[in-house]
PDB file of N, CA and C in Angstrom:
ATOM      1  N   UNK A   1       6.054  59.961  83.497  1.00  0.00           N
ATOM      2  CA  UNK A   1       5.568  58.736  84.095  1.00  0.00           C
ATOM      3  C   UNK A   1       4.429  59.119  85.039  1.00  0.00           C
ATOM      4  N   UNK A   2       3.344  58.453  84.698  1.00  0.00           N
ATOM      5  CA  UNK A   2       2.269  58.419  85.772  1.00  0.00           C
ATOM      6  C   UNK A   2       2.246  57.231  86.737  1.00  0.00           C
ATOM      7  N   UNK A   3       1.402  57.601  88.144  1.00  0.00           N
ATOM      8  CA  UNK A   3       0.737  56.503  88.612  1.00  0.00           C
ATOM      9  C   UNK A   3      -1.115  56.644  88.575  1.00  0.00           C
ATOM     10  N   UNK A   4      -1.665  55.650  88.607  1.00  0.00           N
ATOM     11  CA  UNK A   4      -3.099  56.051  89.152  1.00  0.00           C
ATOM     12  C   UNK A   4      -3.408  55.447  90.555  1.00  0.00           C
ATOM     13  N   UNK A   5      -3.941  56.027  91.306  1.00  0.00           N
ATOM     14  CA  UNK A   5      -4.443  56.206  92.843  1.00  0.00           C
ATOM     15  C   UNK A   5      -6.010  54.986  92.284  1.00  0.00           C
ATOM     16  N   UNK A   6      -6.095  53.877  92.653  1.00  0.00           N
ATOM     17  CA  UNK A   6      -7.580  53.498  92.418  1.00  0.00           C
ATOM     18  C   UNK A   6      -8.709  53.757  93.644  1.00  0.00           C
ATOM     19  N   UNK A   7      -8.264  54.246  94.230  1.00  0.00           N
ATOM     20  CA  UNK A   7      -9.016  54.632  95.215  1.00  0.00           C
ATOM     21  C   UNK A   7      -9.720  55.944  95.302  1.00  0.00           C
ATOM     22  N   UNK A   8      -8.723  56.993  94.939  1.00  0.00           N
ATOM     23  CA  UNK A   8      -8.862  58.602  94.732  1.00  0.00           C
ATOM     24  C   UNK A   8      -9.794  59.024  93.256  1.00  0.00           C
ATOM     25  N   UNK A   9      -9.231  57.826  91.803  1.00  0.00           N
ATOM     26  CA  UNK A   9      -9.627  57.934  90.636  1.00  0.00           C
ATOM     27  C   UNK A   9      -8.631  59.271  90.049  1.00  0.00           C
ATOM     28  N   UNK A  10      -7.773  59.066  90.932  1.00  0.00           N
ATOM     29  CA  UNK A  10      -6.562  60.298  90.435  1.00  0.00           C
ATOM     30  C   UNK A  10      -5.393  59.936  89.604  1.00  0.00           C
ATOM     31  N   UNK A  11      -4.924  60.683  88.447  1.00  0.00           N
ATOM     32  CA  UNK A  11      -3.746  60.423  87.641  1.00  0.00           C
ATOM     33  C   UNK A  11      -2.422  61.473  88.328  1.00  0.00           C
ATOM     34  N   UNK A  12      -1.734  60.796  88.929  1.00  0.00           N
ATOM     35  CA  UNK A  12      -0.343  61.605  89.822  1.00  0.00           C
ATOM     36  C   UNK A  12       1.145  61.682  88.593  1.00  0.00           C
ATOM     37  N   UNK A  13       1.326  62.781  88.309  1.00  0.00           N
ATOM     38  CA  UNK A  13       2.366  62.506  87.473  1.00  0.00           C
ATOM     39  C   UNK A  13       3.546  62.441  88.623  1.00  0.00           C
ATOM     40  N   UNK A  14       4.603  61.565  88.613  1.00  0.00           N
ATOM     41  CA  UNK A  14       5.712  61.131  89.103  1.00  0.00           C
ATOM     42  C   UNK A  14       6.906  61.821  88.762  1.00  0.00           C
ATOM     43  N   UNK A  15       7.996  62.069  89.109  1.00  0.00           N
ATOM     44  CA  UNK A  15       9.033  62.336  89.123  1.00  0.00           C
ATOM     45  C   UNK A  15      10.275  61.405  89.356  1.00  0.00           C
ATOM     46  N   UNK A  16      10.641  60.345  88.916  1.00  0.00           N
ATOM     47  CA  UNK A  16      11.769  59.267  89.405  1.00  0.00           C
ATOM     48  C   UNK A  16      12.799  59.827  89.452  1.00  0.00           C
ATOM     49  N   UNK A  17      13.703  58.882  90.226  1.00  0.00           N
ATOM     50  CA  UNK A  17      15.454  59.449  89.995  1.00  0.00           C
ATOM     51  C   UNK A  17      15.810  58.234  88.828  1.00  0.00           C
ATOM     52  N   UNK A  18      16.924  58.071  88.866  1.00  0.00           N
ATOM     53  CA  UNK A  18      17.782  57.764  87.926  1.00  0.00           C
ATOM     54  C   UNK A  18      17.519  57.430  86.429  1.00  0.00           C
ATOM     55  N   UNK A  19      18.214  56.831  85.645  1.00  0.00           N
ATOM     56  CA  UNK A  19      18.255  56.491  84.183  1.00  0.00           C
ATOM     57  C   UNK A  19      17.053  56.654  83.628  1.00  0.00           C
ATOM     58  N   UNK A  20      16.497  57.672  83.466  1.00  0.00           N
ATOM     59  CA  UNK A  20      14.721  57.613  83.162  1.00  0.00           C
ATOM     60  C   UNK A  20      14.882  57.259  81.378  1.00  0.00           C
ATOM     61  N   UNK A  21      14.161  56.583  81.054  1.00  0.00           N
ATOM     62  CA  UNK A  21      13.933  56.079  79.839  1.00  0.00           C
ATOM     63  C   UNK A  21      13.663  57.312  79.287  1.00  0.00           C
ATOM     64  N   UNK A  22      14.276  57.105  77.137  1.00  0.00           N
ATOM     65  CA  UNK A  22      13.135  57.499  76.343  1.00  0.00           C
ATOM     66  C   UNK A  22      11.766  57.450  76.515  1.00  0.00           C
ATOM     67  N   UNK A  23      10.880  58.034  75.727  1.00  0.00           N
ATOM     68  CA  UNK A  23       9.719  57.779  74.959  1.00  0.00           C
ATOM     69  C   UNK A  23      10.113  56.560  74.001  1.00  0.00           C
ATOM     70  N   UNK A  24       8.952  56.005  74.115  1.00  0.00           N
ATOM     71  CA  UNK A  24       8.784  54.841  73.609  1.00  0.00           C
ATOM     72  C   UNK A  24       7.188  54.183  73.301  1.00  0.00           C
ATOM     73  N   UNK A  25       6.529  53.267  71.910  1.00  0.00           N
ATOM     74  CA  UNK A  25       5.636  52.530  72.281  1.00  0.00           C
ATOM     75  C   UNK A  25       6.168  50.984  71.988  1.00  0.00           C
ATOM     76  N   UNK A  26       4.815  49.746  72.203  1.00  0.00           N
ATOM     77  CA  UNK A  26       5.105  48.761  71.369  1.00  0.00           C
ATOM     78  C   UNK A  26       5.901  47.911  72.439  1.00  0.00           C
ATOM     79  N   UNK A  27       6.474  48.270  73.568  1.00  0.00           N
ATOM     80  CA  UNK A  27       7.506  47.633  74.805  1.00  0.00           C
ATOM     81  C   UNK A  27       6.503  46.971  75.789  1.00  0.00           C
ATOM     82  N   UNK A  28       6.872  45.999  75.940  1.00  0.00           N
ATOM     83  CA  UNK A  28       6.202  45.425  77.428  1.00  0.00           C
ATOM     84  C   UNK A  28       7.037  45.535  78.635  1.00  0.00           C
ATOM     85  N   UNK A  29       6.294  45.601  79.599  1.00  0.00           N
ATOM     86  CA  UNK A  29       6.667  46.147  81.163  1.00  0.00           C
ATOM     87  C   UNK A  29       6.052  44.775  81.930  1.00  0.00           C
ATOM     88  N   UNK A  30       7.017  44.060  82.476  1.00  0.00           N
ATOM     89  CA  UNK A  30       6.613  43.373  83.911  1.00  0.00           C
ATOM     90  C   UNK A  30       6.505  43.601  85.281  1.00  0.00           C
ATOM     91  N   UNK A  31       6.340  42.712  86.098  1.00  0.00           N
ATOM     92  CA  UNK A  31       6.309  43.206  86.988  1.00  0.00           C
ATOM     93  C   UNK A  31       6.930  41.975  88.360  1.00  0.00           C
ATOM     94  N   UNK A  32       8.215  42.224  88.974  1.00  0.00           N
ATOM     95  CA  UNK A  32       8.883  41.206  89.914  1.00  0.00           C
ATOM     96  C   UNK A  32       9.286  41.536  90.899  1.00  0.00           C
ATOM     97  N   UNK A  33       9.221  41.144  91.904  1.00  0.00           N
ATOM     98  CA  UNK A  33       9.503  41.190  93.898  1.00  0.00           C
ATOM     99  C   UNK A  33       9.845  42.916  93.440  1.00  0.00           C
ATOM    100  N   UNK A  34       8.295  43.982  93.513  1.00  0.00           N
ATOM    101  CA  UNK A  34       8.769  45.192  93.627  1.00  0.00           C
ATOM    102  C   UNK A  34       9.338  45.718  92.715  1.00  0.00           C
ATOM    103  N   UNK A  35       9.644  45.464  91.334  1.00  0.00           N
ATOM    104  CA  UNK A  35      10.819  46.296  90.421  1.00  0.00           C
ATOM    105  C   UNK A  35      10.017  45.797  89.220  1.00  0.00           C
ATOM    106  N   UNK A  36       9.641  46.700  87.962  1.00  0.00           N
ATOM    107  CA  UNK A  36       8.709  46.527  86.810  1.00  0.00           C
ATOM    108  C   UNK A  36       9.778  46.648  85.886  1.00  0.00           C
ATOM    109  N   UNK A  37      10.188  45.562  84.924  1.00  0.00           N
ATOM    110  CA  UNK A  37      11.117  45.508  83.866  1.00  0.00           C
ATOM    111  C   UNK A  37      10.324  45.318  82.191  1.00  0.00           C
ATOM    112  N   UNK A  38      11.216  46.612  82.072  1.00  0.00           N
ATOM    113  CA  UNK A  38      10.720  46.849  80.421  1.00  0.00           C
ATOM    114  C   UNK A  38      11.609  46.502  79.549  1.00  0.00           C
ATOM    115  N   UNK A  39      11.023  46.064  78.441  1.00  0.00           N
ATOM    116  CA  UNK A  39      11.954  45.823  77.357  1.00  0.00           C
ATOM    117  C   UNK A  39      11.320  46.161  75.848  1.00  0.00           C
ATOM    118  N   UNK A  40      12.436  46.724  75.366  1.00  0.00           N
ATOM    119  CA  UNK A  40      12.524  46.957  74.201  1.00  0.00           C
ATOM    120  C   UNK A  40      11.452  47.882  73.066  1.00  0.00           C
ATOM    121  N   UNK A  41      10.506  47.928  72.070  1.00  0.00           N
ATOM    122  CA  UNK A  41       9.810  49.173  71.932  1.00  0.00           C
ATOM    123  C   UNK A  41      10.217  49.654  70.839  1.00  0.00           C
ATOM    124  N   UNK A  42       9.284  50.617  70.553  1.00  0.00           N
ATOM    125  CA  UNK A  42       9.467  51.121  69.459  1.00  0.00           C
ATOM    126  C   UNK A  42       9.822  52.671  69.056  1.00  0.00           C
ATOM    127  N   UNK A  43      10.661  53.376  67.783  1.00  0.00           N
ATOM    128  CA  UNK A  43      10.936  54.923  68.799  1.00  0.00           C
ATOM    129  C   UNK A  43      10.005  54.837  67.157  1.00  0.00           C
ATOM    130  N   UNK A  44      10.453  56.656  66.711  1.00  0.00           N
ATOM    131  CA  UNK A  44       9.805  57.118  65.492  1.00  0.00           C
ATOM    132  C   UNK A  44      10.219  56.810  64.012  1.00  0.00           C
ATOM    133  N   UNK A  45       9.206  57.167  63.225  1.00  0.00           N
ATOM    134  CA  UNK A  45       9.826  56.780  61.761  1.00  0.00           C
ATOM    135  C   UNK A  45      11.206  57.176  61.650  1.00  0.00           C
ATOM    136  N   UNK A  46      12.377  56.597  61.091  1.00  0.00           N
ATOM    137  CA  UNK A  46      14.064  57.110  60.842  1.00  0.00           C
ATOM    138  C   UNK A  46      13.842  57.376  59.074  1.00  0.00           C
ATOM    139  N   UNK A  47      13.739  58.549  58.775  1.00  0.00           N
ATOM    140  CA  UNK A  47      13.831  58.926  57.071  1.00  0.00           C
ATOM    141  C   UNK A  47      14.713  58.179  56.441  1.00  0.00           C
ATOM    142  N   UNK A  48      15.940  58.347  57.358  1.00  0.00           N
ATOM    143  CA  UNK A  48      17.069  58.153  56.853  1.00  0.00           C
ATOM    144  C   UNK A  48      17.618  56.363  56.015  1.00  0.00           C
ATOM    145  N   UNK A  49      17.076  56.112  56.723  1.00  0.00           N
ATOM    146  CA  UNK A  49      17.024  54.488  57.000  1.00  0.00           C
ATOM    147  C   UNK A  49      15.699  53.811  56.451  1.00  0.00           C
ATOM    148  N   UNK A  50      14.898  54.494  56.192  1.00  0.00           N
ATOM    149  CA  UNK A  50      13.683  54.373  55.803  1.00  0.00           C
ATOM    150  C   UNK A  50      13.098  52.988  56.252  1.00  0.00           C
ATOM    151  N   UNK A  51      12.969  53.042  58.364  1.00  0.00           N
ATOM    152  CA  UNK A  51      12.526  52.326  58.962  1.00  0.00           C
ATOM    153  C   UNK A  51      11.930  52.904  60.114  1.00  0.00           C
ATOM    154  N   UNK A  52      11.212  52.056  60.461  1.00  0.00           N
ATOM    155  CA  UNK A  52      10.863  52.109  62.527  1.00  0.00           C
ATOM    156  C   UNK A  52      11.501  51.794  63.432  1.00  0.00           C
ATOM    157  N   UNK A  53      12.604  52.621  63.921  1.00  0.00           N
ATOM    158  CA  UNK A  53      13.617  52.133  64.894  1.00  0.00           C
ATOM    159  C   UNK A  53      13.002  51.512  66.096  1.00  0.00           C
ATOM    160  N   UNK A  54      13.374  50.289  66.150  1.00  0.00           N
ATOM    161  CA  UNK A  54      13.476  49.466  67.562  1.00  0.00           C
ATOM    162  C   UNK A  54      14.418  49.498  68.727  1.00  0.00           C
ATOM    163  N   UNK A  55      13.949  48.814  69.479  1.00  0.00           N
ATOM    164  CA  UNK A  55      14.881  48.972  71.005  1.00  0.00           C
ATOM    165  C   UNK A  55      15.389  47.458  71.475  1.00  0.00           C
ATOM    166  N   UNK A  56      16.391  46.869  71.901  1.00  0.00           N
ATOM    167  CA  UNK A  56      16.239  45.723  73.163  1.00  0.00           C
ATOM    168  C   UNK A  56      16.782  45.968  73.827  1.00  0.00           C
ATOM    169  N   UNK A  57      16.661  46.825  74.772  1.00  0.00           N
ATOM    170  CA  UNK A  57      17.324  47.560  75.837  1.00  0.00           C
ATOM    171  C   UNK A  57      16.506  47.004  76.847  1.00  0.00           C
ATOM    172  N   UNK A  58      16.813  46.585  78.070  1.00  0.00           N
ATOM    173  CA  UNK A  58      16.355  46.172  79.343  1.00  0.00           C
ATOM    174  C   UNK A  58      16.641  47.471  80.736  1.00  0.00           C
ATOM    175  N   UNK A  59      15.274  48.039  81.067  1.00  0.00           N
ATOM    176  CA  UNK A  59      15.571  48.689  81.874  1.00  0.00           C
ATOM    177  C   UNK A  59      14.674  48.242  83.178  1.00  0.00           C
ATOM    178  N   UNK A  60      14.919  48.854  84.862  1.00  0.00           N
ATOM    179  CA  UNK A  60      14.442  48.223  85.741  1.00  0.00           C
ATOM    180  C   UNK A  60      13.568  49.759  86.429  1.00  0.00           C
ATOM    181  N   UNK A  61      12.258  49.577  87.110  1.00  0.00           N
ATOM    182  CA  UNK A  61      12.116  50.804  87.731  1.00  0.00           C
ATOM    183  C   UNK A  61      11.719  49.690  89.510  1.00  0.00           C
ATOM    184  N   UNK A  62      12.569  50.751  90.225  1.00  0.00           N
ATOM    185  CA  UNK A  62      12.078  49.894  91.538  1.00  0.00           C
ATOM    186  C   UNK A  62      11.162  50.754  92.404  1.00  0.00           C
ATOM    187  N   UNK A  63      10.007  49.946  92.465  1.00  0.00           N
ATOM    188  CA  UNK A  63       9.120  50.928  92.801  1.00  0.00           C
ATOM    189  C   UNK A  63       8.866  50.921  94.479  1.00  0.00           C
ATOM    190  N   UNK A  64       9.787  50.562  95.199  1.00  0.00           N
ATOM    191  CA  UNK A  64      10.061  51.476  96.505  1.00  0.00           C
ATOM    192  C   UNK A  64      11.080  52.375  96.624  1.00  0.00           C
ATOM    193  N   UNK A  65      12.237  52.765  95.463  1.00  0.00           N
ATOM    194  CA  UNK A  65      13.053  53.535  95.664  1.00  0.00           C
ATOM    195  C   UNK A  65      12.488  54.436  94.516  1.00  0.00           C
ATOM    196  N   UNK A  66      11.189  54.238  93.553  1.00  0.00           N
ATOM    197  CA  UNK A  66      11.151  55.560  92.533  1.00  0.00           C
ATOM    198  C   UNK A  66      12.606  55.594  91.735  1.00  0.00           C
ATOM    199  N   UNK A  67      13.224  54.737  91.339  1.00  0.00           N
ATOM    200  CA  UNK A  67      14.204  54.747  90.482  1.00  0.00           C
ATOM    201  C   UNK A  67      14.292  53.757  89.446  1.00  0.00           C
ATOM    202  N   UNK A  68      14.677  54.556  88.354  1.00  0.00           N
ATOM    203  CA  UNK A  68      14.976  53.445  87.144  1.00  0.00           C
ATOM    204  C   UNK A  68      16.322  53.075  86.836  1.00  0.00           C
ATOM    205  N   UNK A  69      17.129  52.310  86.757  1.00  0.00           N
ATOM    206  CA  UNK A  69      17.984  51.741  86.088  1.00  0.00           C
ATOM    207  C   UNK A  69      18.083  50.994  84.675  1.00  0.00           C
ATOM    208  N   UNK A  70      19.329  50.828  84.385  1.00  0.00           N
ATOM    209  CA  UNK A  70      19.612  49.953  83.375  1.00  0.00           C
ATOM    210  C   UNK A  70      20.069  48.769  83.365  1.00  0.00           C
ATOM    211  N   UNK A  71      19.894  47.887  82.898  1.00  0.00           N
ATOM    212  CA  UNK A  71      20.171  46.344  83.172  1.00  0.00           C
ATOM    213  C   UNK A  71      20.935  46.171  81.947  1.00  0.00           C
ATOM    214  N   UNK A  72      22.243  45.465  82.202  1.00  0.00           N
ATOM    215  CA  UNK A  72      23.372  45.096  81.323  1.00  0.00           C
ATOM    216  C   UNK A  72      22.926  43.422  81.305  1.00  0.00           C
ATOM    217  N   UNK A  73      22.863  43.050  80.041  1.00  0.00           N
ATOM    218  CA  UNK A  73      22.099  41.638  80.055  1.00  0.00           C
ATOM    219  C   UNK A  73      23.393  41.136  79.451  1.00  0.00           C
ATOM    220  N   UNK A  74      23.168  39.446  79.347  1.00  0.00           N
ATOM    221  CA  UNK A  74      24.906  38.882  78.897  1.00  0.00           C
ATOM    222  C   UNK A  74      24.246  37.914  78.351  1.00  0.00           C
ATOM    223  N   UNK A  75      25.032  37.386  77.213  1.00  0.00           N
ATOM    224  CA  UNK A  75      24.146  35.772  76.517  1.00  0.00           C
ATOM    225  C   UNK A  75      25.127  35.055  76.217  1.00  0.00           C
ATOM    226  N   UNK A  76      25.155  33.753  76.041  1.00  0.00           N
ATOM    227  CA  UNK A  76      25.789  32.982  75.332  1.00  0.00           C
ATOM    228  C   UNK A  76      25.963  32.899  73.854  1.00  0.00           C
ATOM    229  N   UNK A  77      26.392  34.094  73.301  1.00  0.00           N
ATOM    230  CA  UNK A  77      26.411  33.992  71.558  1.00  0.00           C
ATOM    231  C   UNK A  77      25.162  35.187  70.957  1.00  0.00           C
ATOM    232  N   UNK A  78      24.412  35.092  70.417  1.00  0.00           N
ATOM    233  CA  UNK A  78      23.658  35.987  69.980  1.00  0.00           C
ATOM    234  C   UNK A  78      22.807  36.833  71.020  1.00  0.00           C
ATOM    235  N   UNK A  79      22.535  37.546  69.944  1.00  0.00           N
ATOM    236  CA  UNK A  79      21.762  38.591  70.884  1.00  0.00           C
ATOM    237  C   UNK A  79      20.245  38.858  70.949  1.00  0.00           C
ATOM    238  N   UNK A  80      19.239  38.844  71.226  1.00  0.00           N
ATOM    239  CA  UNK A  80      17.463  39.220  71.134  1.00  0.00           C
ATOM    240  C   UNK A  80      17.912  40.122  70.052  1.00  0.00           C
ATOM    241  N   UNK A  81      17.051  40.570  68.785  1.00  0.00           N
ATOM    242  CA  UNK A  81      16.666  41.222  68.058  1.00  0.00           C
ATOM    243  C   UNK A  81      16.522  42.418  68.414  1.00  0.00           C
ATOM    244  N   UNK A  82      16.390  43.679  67.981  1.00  0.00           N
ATOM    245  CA  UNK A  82      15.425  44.896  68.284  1.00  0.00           C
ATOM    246  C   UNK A  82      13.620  44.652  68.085  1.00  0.00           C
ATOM    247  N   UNK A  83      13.197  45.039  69.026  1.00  0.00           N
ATOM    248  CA  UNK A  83      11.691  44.643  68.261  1.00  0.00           C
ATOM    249  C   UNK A  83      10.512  45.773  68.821  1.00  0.00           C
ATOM    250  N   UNK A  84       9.229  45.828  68.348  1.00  0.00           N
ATOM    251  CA  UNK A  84       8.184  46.029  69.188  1.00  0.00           C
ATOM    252  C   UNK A  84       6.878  45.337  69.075  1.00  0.00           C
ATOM    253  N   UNK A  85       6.343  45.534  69.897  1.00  0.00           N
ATOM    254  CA  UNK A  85       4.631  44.868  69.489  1.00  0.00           C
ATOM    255  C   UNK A  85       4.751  43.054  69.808  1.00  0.00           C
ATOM    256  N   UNK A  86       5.892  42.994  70.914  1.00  0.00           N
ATOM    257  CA  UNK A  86       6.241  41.928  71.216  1.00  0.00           C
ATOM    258  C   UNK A  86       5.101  41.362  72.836  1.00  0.00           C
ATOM    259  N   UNK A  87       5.253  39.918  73.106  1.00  0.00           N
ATOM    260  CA  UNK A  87       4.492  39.454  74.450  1.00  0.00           C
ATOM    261  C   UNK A  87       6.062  39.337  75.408  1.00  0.00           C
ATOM    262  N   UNK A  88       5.353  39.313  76.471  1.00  0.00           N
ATOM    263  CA  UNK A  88       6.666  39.415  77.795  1.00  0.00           C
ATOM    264  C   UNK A  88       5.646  38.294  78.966  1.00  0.00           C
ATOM    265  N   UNK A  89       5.923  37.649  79.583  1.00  0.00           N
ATOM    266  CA  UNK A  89       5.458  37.536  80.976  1.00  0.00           C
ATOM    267  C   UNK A  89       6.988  37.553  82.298  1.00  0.00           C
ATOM    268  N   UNK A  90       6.328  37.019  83.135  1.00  0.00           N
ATOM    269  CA  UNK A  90       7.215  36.319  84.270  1.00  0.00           C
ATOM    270  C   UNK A  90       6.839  35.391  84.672  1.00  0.00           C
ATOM    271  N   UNK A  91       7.840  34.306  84.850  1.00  0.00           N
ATOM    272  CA  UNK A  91       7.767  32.766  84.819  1.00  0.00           C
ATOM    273  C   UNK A  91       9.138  32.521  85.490  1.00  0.00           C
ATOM    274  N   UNK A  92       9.239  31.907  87.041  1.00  0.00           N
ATOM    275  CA  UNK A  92      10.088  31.349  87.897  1.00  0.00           C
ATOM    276  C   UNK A  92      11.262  32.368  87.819  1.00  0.00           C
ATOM    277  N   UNK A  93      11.437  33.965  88.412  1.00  0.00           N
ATOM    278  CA  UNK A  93      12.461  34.710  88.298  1.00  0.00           C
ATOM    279  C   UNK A  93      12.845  34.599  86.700  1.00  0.00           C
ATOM    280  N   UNK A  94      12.305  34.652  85.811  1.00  0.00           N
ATOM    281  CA  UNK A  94      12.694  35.234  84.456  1.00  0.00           C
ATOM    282  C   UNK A  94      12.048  35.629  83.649  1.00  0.00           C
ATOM    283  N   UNK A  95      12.219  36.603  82.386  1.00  0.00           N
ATOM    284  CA  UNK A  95      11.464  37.345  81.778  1.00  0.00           C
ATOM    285  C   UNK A  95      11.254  36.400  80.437  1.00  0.00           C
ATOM    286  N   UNK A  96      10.258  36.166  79.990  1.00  0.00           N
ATOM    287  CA  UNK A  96      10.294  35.343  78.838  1.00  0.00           C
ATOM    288  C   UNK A  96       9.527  36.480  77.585  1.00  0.00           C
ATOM    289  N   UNK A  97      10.737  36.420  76.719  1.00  0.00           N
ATOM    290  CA  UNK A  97      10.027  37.576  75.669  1.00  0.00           C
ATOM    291  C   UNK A  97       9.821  36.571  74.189  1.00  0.00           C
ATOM    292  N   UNK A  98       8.378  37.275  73.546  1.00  0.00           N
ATOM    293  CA  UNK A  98       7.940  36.490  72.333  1.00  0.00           C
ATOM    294  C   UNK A  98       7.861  37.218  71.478  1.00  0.00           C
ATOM    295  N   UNK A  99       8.595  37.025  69.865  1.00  0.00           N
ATOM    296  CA  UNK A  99       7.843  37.722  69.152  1.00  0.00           C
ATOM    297  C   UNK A  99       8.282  38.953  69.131  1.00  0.00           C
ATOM    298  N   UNK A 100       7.439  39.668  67.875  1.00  0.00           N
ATOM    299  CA  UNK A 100       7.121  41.196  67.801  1.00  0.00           C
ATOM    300  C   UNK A 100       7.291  41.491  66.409  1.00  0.00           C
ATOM    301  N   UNK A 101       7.945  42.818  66.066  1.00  0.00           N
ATOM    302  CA  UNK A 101       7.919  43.267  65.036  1.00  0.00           C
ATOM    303  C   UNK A 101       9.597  43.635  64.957  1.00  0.00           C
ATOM    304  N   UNK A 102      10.138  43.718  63.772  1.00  0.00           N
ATOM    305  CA  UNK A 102      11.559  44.429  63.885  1.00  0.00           C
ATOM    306  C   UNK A 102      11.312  45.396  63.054  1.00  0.00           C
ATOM    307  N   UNK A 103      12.609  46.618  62.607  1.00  0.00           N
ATOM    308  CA  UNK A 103      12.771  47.535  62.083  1.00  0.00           C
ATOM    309  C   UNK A 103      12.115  47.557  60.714  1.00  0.00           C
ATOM    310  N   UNK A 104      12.114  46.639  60.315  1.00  0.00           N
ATOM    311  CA  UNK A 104      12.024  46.638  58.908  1.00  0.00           C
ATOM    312  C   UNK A 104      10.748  46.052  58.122  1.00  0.00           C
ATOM    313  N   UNK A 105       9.260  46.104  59.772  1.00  0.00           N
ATOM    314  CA  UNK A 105       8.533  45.102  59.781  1.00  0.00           C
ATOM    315  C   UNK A 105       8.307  43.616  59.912  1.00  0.00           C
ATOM    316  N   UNK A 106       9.798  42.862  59.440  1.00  0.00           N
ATOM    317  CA  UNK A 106       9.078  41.617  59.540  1.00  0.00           C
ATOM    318  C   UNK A 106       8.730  40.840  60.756  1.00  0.00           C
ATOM    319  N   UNK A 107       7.504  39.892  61.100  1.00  0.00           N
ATOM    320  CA  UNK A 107       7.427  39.538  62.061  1.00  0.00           C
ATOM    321  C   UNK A 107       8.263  38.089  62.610  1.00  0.00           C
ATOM    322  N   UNK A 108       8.250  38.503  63.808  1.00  0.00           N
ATOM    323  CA  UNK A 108       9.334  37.610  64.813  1.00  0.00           C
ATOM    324  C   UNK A 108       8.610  36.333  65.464  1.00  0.00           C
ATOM    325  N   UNK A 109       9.300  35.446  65.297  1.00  0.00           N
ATOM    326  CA  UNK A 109       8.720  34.124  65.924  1.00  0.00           C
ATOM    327  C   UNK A 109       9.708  33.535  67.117  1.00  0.00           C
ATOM    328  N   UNK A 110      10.571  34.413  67.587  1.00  0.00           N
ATOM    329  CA  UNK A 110      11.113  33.725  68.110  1.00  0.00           C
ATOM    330  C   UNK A 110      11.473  33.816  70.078  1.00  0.00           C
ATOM    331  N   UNK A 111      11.277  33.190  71.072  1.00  0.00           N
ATOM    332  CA  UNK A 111      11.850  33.380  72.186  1.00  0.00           C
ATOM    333  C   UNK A 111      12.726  33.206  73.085  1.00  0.00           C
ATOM    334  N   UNK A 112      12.937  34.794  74.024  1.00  0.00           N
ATOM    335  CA  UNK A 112      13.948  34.431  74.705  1.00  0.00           C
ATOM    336  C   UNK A 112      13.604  34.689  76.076  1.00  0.00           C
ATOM    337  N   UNK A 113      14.324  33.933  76.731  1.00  0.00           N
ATOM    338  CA  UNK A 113      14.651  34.303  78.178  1.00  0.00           C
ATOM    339  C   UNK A 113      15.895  34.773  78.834  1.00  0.00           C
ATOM    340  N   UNK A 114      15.134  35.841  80.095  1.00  0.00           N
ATOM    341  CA  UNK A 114      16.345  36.484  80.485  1.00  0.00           C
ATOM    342  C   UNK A 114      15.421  36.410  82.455  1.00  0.00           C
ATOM    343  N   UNK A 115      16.885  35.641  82.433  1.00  0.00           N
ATOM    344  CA  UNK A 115      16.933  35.256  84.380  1.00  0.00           C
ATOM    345  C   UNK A 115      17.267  36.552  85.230  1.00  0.00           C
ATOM    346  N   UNK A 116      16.056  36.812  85.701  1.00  0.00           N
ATOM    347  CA  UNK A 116      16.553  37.886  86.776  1.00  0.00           C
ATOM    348  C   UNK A 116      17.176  38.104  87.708  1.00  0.00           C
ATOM    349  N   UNK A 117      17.879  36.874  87.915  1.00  0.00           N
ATOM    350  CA  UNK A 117      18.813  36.757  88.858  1.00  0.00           C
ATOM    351  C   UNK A 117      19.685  37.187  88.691  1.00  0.00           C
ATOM    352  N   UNK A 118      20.598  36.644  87.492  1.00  0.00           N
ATOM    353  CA  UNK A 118      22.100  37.199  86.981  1.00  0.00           C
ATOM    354  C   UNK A 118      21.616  37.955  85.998  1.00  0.00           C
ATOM    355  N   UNK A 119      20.893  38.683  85.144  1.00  0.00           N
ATOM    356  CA  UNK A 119      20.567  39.460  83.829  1.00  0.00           C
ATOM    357  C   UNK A 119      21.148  38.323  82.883  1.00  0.00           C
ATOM    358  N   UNK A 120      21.141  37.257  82.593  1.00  0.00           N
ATOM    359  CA  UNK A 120      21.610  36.354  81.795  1.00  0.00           C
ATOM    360  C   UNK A 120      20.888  35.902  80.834  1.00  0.00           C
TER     361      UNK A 120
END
């Protein structure tokens, strides 16, 4: 994990504590009161499976403590897809995710939201 200094024009590689993520592309990262939440992404070709493994894993980095966590999310019935190459914003304390790609290529039309309040 890097930061960049815009002032210096310097690239600082970082060191965090906790749950430090995979490698990953294809994931969007927000950004809320101090803490940048990523979701989901893409890992490497799987032979086996003869796909592009995806992610919907929700993780948190808080960037006055330099730590990442994991966020246990809860739904009413189904679950977000695996995906990558998806849109994310923040809109009134929640993450609104669009879209993307799944394992198997096909593309996703569909969105969800997840309240940062309760991970819900």
């Amino acid at each position: 994990m890097w930061k960049f200094n815009v002032i210096t024009k310097e690239w600082l590689e970082m060191k965090p504590n906790g749950d430090i993520p995979h490698g990953r592309y294809g994931h969007t990262c927000v950004l809320s009161n101090n803490k940048l939440y990523m979701f989901g992404g893409g890992k490497k070709y799987n032979v086996q499976i003869k796909a592009r493994e995806c992610l919907s894993d929700v993780k948190s980095y808080d960037i006055l403590t330099d730590t990442w966590n994991n966020i246990k999310t809860y739904t009413n019935g189904d679950l977000i897809a695996n995906r990558r190459c998806h849109s994310a914003i923040i809109f009134n304390k929640q993450m609104l995710v669009y879209g993307g790609i799944n394992e198997f290529g096909k593309i996703l039309d569909d969105c969800w939201v997840l309240s940062l309040d309760n991970n819900n």
